[in-house]
Protein backbone atom coordinates (compact mmCIF):
# COMPACT_ATOMS: atom_id res chain seq x y z
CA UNK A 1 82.38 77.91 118.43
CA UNK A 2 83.04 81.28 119.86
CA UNK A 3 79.80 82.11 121.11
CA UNK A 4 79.27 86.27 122.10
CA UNK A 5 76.34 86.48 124.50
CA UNK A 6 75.25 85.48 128.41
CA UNK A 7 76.55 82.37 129.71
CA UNK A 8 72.51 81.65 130.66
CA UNK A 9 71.26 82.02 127.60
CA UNK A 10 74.16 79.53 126.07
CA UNK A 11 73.11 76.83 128.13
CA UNK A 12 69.25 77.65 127.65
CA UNK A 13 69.70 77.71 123.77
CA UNK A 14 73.02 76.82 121.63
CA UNK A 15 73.69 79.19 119.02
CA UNK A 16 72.52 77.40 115.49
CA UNK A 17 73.24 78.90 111.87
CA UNK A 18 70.62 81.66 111.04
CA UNK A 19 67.92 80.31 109.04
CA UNK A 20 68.58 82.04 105.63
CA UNK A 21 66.33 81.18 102.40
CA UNK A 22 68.32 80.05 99.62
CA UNK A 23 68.72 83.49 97.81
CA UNK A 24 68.94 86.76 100.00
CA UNK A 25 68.10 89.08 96.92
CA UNK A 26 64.73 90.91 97.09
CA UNK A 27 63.33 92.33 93.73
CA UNK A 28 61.81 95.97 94.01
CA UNK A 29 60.21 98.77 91.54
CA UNK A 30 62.10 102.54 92.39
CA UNK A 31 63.13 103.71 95.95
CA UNK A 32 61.36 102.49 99.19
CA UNK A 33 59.80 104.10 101.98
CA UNK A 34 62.24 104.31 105.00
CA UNK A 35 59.73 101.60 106.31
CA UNK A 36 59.28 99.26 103.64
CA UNK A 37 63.40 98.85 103.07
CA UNK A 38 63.67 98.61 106.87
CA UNK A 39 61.51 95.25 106.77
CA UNK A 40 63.25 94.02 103.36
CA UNK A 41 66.85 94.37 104.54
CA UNK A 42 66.35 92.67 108.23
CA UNK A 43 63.14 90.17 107.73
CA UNK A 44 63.14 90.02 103.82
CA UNK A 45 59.76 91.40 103.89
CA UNK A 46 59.15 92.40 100.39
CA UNK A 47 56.94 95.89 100.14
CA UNK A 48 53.27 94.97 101.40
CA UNK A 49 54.37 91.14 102.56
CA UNK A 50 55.31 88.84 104.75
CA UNK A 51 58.59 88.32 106.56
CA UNK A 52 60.54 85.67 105.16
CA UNK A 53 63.12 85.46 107.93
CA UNK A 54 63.21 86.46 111.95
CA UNK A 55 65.07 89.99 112.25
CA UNK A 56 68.17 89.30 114.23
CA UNK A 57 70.04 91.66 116.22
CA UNK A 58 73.62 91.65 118.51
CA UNK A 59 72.06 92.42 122.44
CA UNK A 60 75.75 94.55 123.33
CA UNK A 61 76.52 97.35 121.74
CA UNK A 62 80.20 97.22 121.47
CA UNK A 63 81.39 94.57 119.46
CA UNK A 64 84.76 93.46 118.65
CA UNK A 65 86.54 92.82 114.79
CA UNK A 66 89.78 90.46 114.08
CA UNK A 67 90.99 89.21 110.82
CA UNK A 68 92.09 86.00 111.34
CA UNK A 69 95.00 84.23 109.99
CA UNK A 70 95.34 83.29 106.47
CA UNK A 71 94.93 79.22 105.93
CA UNK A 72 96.86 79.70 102.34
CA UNK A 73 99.40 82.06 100.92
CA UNK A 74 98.00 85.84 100.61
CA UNK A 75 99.14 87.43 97.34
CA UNK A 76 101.59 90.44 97.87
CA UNK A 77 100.13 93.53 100.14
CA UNK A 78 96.60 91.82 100.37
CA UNK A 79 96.95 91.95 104.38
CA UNK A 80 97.11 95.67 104.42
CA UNK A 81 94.41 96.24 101.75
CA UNK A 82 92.03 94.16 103.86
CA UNK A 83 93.01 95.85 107.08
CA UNK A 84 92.19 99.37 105.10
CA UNK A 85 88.93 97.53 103.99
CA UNK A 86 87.93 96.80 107.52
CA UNK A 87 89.16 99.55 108.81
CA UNK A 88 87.14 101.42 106.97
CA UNK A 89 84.03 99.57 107.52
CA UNK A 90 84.58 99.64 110.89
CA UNK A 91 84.65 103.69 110.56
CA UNK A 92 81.93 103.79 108.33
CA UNK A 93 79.30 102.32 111.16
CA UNK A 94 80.64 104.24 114.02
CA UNK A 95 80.37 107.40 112.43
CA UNK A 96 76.62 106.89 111.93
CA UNK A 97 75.97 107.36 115.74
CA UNK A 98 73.43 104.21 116.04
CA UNK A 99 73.50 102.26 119.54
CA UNK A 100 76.23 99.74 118.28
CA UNK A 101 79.87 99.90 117.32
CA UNK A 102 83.05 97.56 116.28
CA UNK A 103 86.73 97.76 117.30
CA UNK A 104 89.28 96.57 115.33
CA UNK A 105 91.35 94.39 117.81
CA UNK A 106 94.63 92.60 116.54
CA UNK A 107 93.68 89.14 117.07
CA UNK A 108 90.38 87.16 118.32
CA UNK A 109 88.31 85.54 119.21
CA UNK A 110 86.45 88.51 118.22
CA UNK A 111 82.29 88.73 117.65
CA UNK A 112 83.44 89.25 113.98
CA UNK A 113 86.24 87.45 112.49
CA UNK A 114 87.34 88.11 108.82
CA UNK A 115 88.79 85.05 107.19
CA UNK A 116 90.86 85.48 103.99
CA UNK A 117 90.34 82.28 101.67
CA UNK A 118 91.74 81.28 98.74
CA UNK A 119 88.31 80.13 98.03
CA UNK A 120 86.95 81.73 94.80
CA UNK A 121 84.09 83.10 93.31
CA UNK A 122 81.33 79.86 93.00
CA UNK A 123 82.88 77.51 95.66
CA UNK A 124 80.08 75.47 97.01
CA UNK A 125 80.54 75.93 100.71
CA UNK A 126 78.89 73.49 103.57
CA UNK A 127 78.06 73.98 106.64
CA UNK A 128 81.22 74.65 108.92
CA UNK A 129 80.75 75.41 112.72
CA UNK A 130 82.92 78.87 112.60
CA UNK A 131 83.55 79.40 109.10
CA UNK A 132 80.55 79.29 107.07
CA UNK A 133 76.83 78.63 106.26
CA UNK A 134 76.49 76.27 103.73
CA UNK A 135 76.01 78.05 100.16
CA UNK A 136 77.61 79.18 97.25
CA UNK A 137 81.22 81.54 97.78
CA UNK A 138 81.08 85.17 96.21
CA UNK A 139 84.16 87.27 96.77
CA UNK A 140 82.70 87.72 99.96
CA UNK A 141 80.66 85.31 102.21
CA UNK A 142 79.23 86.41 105.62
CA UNK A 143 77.60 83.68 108.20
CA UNK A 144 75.74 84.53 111.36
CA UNK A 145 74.93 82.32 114.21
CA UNK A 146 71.82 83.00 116.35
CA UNK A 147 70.42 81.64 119.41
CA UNK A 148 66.82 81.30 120.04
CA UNK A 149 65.88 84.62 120.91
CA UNK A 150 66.97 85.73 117.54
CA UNK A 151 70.07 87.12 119.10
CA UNK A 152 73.50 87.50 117.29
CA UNK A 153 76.11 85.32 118.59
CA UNK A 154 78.82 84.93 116.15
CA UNK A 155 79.76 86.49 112.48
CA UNK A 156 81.99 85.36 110.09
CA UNK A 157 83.38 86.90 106.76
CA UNK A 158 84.98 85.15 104.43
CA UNK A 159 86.94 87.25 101.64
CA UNK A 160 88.70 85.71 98.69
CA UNK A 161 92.25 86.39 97.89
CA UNK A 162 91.10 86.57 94.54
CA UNK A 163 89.28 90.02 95.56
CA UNK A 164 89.78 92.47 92.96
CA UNK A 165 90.95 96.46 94.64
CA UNK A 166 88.18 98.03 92.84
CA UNK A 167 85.08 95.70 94.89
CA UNK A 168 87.30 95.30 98.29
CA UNK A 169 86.33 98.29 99.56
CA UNK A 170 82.40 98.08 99.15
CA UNK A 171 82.61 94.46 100.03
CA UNK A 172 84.15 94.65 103.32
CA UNK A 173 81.70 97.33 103.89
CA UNK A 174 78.33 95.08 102.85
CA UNK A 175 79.89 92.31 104.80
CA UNK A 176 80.47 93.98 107.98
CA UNK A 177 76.88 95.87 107.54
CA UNK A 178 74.70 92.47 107.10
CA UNK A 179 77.33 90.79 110.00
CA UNK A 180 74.95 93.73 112.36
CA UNK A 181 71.64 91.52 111.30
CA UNK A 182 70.61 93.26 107.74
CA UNK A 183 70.65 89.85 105.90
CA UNK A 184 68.55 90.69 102.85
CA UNK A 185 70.04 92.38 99.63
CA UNK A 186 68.07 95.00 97.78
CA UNK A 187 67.76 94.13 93.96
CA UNK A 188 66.64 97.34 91.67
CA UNK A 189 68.55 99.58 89.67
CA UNK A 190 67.14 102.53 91.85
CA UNK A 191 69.64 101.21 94.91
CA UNK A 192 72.99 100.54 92.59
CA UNK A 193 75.21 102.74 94.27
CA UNK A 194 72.63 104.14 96.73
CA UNK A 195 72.49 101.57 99.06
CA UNK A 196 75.79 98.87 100.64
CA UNK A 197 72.79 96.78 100.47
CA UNK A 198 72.62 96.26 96.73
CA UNK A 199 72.85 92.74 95.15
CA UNK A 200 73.58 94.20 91.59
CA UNK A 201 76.42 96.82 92.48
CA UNK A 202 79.71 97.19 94.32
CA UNK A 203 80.15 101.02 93.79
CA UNK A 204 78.64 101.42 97.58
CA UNK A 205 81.79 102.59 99.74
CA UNK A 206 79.93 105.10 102.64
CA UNK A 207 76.83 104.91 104.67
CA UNK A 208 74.25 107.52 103.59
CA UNK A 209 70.73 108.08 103.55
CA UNK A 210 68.71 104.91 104.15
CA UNK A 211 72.00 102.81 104.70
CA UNK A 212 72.33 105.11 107.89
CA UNK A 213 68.93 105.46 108.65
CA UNK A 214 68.76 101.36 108.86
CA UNK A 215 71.21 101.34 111.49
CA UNK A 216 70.12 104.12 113.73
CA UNK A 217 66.60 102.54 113.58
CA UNK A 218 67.73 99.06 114.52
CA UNK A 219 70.24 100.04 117.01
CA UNK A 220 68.64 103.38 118.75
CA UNK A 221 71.50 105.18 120.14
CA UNK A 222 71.31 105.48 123.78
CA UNK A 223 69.06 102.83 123.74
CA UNK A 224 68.53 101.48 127.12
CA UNK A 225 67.43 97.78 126.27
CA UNK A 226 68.70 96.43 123.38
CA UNK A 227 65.74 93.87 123.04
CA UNK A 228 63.08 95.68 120.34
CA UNK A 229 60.30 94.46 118.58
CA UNK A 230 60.21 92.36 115.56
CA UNK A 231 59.52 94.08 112.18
């Protein structure tokens, strides 16, 4: 297992699959406070409660991106679509001018690797040391590891060859954003194309508003220690 933090802390505490509760869809009434969808999207604290999950966070705030080899045939041009797609992810969170950002490198290991699959849409996944949390495949599937200080070792993101162009785009971008520790969807109609972040929607491609804000609160630029409080 590639494992992205100090050599101390991986033989203090071995990075273990995040502890995720089997759905990651929050149901809400109209727009949030900046607050309130801070805690949803990174503890899965709905508005008022408790968190459901520790917030996790990467400790560097460079981190690298490679798409791995394909295990199965891709279909024609899907290589270059899903280097746009990452690409483009990649752009999307360094433009926002938080304390973190990814470079695309051409192979890994990498602190995010994207895995094309010919998995599709339903496959029951288990849990695979490198490849995946155990749960049910989407179009996209993203896995972090963690160690025990709630610290971001490892990402993976699986996309299906079976991708359609239309939801590529926005979900390379929800991928990559949740890979940075925002492991709760938002489920409303008030956040369908609004936020990445939506469960019900795929017609996110940019990070705006609280999508932005999210970032630059969890990652302060500049910041000087990357350890910050829980939510």
């Amino acid at each position: 297992m590639q494992k992205a933090l100090a050599v101390l802390l991986c033989l203090a505490a071995p990075p273990v699959l995040a502890d995720m509760p089997e759905s990651d869809g929050i149901a809400v009434q109209g727009l949030l406070s900046d607050a309130d969808f801070y805690r949803l999207v990174t503890c899965g604290a709905p508005p008022g409660g408790a968190c459901r999950a520790a917030s996790l966070r990467w400790t560097k705030p460079s981190l690298t991106l490679a798409i791995a080899p394909a295990a199965n045939a891709e279909p024609p041009g899907f290589r270059a679509r899903l280097v746009a797609a990452a690409q483009n992810a990649i752009d999307e969170v360094n433009a926002i001018g938080a304390g973190i950002r990814i470079d695309l490198i051409p192979a890994g290991p990498a602190d995010i690797t994207i895995r094309p699959t010919a998995l599709t849409e339903g496959a029951i996944l288990s849990e695979t040391p490198g490849f995946s949390g155990a749960g049910v495949m989407g179009v996209g599937y993203m896995t972090v590891w963690s160690n025990a200080e709630n610290r971001i070792t490892e990402a993976v993101i699986l996309i299906s060859t079976s991708i359609s162009d239309a939801d590529l785009t926005s979900v390379m971008l929800e991928e990559v954003t949740q890979s940075l520790g925002f492991l709760f969807d938002i489920e409303g109609p008030a956040y369908e194309g609004v936020s990445i972040l939506s469960q019900t929607s795929n017609a996110t491609t940019r990070l705006t508003g609280q999508d932005a804000m999210l970032l630059r609160r969890h990652y302060p630029p500049n910041r000087p220690d990357p350890a910050q409080d829980q939510p």
